[in-house]
PDB file of N, CA and C in Angstrom:
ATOM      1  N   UNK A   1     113.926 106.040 102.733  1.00  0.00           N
ATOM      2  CA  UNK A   1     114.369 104.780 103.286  1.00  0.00           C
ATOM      3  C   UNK A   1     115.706 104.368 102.672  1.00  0.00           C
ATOM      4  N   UNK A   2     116.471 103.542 103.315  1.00  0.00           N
ATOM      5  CA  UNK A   2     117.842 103.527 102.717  1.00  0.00           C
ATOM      6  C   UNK A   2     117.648 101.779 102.287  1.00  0.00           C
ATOM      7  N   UNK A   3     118.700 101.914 101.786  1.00  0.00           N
ATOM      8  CA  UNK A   3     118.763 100.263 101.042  1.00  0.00           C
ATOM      9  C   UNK A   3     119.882  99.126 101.531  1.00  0.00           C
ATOM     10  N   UNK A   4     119.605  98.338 101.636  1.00  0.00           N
ATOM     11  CA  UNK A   4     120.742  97.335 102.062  1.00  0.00           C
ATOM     12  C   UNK A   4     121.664  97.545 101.341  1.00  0.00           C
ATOM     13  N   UNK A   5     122.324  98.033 100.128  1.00  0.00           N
ATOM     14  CA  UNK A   5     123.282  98.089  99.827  1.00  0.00           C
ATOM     15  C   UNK A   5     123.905  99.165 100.607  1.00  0.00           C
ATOM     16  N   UNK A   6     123.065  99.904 100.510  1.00  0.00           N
ATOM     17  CA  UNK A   6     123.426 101.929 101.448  1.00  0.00           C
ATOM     18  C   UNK A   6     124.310 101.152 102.517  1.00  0.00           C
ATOM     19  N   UNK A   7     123.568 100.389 103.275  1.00  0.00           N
ATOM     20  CA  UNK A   7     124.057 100.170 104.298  1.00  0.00           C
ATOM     21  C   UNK A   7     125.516  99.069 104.636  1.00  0.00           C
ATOM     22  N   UNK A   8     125.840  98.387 103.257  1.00  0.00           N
ATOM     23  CA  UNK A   8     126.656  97.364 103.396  1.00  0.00           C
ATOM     24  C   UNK A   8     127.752  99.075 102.719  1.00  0.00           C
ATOM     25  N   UNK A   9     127.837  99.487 101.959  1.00  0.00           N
ATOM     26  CA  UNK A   9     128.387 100.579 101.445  1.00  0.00           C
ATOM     27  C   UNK A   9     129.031 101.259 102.314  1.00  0.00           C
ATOM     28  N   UNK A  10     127.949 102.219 103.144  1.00  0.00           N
ATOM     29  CA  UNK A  10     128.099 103.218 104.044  1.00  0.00           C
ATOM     30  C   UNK A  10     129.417 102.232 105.523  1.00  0.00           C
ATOM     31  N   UNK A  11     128.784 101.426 105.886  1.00  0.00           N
ATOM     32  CA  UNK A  11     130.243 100.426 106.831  1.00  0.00           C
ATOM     33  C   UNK A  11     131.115 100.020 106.389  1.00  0.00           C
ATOM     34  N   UNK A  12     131.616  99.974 104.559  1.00  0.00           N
ATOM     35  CA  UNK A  12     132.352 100.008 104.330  1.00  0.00           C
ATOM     36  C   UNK A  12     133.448 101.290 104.116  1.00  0.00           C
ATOM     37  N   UNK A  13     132.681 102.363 103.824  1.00  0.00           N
ATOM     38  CA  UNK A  13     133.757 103.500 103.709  1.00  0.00           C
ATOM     39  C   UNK A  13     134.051 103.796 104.916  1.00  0.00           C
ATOM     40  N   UNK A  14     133.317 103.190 106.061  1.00  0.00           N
ATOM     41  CA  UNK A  14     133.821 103.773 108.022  1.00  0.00           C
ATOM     42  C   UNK A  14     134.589 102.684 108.056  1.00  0.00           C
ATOM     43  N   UNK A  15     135.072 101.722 107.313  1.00  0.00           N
ATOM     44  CA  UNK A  15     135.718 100.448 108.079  1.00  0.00           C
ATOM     45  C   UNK A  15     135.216  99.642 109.048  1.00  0.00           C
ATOM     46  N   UNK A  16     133.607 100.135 109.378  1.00  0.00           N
ATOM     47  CA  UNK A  16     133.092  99.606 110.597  1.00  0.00           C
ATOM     48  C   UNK A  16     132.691  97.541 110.449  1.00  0.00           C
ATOM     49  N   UNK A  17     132.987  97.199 111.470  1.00  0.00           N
ATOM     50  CA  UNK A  17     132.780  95.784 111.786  1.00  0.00           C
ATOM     51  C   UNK A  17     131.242  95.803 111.741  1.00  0.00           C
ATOM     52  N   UNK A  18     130.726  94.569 111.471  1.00  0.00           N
ATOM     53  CA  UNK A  18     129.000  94.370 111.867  1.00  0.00           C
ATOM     54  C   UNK A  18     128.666  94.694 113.352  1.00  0.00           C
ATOM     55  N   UNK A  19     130.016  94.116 114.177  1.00  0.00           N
ATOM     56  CA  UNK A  19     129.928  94.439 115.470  1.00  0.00           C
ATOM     57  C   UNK A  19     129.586  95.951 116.133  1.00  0.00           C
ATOM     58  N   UNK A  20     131.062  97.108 115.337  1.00  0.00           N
ATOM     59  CA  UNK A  20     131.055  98.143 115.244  1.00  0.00           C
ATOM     60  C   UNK A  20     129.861  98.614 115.095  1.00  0.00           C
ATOM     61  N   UNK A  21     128.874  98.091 114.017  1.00  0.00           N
ATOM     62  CA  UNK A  21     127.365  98.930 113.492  1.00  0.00           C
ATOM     63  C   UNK A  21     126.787  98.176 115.100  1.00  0.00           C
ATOM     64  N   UNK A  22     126.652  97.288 115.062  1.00  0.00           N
ATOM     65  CA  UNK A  22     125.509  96.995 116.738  1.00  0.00           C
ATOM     66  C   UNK A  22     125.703  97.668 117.718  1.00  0.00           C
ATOM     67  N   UNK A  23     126.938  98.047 117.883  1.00  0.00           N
ATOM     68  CA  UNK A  23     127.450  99.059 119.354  1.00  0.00           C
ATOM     69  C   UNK A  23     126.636 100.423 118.803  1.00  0.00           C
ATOM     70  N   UNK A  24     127.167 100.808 117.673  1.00  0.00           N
ATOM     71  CA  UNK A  24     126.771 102.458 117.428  1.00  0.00           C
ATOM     72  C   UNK A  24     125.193 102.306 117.497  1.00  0.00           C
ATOM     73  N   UNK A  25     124.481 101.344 117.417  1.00  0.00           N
ATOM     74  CA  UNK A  25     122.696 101.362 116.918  1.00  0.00           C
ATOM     75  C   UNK A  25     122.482 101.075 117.744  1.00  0.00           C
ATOM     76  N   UNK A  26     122.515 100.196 118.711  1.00  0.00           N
ATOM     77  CA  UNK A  26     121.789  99.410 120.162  1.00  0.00           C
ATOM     78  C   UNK A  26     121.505  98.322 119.464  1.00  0.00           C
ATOM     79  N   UNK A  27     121.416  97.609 118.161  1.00  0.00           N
ATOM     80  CA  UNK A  27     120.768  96.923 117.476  1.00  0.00           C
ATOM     81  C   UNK A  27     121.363  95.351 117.277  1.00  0.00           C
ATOM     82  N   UNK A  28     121.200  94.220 116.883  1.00  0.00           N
ATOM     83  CA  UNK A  28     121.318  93.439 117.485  1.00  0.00           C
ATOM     84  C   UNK A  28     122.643  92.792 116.626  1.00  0.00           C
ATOM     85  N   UNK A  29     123.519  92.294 115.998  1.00  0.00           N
ATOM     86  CA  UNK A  29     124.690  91.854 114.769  1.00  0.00           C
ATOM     87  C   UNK A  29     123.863  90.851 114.286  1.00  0.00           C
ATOM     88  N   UNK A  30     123.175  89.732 114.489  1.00  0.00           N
ATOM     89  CA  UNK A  30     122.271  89.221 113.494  1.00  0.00           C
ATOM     90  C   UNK A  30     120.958  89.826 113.041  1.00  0.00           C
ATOM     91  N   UNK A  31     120.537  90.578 113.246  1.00  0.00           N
ATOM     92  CA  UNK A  31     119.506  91.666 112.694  1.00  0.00           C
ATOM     93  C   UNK A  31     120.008  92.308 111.331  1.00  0.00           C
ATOM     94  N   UNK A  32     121.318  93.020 111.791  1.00  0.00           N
ATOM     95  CA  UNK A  32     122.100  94.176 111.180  1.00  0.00           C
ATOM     96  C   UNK A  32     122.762  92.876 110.042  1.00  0.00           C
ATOM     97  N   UNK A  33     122.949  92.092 110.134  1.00  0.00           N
ATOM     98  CA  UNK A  33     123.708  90.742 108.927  1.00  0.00           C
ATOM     99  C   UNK A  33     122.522  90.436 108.759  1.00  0.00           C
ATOM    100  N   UNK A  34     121.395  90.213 108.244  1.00  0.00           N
ATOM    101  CA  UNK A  34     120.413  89.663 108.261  1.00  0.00           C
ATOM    102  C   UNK A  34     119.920  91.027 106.911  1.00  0.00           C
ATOM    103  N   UNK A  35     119.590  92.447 107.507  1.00  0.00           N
ATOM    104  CA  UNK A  35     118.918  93.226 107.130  1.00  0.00           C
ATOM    105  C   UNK A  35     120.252  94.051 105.701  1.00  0.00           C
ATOM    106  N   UNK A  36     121.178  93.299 106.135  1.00  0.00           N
ATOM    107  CA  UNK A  36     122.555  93.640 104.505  1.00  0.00           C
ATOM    108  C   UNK A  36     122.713  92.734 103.819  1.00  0.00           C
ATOM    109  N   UNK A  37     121.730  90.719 104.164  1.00  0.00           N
ATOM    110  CA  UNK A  37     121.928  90.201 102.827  1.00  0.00           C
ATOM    111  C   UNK A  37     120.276  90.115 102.349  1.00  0.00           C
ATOM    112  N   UNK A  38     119.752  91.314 102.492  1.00  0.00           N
ATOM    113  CA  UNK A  38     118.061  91.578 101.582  1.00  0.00           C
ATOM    114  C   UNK A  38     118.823  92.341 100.326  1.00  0.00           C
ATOM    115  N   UNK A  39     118.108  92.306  99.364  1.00  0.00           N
ATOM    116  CA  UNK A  39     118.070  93.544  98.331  1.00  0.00           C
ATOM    117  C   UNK A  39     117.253  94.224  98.477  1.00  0.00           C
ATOM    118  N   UNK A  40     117.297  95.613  98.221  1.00  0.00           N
ATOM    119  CA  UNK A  40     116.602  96.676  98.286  1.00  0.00           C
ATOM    120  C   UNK A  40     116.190  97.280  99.796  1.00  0.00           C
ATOM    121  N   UNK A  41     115.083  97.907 100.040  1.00  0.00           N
ATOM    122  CA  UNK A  41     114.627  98.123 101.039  1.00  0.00           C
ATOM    123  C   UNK A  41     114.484  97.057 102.095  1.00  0.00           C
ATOM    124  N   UNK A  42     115.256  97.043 102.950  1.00  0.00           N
ATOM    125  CA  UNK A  42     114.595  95.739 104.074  1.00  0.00           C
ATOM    126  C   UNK A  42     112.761  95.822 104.794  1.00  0.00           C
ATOM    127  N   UNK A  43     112.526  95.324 104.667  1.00  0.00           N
ATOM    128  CA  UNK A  43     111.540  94.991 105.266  1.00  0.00           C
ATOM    129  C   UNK A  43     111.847  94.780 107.032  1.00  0.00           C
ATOM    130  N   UNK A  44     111.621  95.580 107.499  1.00  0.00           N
ATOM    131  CA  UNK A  44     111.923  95.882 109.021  1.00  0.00           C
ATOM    132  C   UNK A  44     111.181  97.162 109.633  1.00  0.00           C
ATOM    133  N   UNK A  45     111.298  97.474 110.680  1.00  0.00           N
ATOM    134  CA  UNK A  45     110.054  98.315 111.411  1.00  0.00           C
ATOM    135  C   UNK A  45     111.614  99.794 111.021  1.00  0.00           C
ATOM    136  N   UNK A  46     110.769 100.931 110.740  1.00  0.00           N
ATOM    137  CA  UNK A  46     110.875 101.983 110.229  1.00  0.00           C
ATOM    138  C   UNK A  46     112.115 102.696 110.898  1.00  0.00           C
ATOM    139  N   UNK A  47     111.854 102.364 112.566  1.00  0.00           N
ATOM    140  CA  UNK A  47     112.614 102.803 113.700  1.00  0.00           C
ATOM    141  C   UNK A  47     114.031 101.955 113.412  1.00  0.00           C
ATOM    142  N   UNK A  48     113.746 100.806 113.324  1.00  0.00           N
ATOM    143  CA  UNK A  48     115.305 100.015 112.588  1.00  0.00           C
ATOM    144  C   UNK A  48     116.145 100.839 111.530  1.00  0.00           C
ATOM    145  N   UNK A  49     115.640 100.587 110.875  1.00  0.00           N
ATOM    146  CA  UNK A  49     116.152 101.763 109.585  1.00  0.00           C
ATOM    147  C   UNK A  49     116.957 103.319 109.789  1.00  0.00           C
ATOM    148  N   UNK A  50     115.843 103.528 110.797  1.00  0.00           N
ATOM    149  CA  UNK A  50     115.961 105.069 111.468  1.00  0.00           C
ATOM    150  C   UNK A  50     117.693 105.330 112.375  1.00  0.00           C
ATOM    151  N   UNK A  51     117.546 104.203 113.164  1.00  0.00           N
ATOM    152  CA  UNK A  51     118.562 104.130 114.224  1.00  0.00           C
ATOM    153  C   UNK A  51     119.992 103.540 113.350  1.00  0.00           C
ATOM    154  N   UNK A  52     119.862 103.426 112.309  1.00  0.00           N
ATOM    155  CA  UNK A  52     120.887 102.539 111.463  1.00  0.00           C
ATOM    156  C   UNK A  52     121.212 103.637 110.430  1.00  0.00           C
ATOM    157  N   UNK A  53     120.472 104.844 109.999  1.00  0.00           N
ATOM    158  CA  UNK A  53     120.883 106.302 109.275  1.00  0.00           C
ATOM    159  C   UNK A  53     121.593 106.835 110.280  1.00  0.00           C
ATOM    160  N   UNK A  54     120.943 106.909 111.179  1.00  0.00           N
ATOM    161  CA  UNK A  54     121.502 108.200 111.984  1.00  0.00           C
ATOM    162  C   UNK A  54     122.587 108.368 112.811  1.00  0.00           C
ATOM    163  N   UNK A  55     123.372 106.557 112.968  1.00  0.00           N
ATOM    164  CA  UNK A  55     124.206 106.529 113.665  1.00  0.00           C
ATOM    165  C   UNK A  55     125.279 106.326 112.309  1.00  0.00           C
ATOM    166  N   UNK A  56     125.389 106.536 111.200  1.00  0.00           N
ATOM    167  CA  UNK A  56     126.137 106.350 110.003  1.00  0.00           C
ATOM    168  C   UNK A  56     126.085 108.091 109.649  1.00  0.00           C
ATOM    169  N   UNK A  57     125.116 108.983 109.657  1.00  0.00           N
ATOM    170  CA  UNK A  57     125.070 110.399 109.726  1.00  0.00           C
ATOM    171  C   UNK A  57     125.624 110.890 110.321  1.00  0.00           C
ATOM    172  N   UNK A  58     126.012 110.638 112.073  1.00  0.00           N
ATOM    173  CA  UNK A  58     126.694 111.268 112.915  1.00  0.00           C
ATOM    174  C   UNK A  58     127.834 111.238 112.910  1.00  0.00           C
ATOM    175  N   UNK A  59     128.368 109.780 112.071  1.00  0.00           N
ATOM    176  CA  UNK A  59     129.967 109.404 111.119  1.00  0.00           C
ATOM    177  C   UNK A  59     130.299 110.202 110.166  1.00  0.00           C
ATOM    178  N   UNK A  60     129.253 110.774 110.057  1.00  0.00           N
ATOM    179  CA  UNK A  60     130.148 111.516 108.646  1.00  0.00           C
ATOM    180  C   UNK A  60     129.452 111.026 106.972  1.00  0.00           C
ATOM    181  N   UNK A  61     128.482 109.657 107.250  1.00  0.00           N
ATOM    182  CA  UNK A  61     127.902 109.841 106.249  1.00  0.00           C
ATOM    183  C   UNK A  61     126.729 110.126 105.398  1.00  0.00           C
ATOM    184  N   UNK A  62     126.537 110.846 103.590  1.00  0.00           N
ATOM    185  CA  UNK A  62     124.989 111.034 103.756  1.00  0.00           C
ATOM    186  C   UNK A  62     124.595 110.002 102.787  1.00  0.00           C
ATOM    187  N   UNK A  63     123.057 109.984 103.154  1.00  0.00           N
ATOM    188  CA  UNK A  63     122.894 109.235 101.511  1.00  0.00           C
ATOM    189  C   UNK A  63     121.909 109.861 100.570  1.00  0.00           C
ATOM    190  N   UNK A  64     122.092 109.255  99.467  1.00  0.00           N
ATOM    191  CA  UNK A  64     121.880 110.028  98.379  1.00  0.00           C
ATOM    192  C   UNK A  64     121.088 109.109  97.573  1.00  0.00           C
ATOM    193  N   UNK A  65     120.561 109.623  96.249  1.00  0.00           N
ATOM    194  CA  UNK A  65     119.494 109.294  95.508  1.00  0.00           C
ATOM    195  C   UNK A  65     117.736 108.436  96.729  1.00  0.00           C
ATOM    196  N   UNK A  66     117.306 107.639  95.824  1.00  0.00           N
ATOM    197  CA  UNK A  66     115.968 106.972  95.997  1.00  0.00           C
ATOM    198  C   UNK A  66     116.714 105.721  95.954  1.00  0.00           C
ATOM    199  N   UNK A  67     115.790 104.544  96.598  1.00  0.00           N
ATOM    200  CA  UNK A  67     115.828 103.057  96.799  1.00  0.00           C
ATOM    201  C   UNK A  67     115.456 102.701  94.825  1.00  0.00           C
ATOM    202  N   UNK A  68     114.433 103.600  93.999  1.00  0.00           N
ATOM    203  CA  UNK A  68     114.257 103.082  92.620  1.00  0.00           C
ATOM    204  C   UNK A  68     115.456 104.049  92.111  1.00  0.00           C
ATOM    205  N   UNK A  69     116.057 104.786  92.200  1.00  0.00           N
ATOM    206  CA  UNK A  69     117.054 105.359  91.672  1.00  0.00           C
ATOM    207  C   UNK A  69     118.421 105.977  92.230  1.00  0.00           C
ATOM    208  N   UNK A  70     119.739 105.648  91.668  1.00  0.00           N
ATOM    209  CA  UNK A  70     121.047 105.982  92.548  1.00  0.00           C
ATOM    210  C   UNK A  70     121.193 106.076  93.553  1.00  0.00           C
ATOM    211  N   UNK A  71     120.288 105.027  94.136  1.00  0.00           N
ATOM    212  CA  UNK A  71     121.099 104.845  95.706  1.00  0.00           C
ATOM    213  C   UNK A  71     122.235 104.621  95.928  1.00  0.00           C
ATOM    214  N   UNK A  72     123.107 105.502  96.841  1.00  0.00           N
ATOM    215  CA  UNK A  72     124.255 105.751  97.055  1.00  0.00           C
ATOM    216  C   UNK A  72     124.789 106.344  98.296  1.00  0.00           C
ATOM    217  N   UNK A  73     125.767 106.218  98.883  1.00  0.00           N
ATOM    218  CA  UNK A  73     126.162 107.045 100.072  1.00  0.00           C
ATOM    219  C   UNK A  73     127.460 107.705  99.758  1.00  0.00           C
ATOM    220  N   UNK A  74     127.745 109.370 100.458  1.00  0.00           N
ATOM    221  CA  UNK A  74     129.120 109.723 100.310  1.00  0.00           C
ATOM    222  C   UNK A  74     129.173 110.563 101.135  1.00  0.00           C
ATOM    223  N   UNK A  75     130.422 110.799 101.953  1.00  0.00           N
ATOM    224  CA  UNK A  75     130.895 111.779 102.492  1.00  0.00           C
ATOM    225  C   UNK A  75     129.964 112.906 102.685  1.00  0.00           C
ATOM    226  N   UNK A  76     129.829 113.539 104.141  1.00  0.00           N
ATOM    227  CA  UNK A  76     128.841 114.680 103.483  1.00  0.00           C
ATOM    228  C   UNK A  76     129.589 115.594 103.835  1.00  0.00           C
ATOM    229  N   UNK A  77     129.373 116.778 103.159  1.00  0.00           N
ATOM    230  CA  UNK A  77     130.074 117.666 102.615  1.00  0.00           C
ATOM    231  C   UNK A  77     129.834 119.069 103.657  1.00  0.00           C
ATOM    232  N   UNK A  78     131.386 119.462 104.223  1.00  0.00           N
ATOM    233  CA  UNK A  78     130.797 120.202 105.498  1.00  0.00           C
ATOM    234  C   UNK A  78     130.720 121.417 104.726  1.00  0.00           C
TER     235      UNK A  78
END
C-alpha cells in the first residue's frame, strides 16, 4: 500500500497538478486532496489506492520501501 506522502512526493517529481492526478485516475480532485492531507496509509477502498499507483507507474514512477519503513518513491530504473 502506498502512503500519502508517496503520493504527495511521487506528483511532485511529475510536476503533476491535483487536477493532472484526477484526469490520469478517473478519480475525483477532492478525494485525491483529501487522501494527501492523511498521514500514513489512507484509509480508502484498496481499488483507490490501486488506480492512484498505477497511473504514477505508467509515469515513470516506482515506489519503494513499506508504509512502517522508507517509504519513498524514485524514478524507476529502465
Amino acid at each position: 500500500m502506498i502512503t500519502s506522502n508517496q503520493i504527495r512526493a511521487a506528483r511532485a517529481m511529475l510536476r503533476w497538478s491535483g487536477k493532472d492526478l484526477a484526469e490520469k485516475t478517473g478519480l475525483g480532485f477532492s478525494t485525491l486532496m483529501r487522501l494527501e492531507s492523511l498521514e500514513g496509509v489512507p484509509g480508502t477502498h484498496s481499488k483507490t489506492l490501486e488506480a492512484i499507483e498505477k497511473a504514477f507507474e505508467k509515469a515513470g514512477i516506482e515506489f519503494i520501501g513499506t508504509p512502517e519503513s522508507g517509504a519513498g518513491v524514485r524514478w524507476r530504473l529502465r
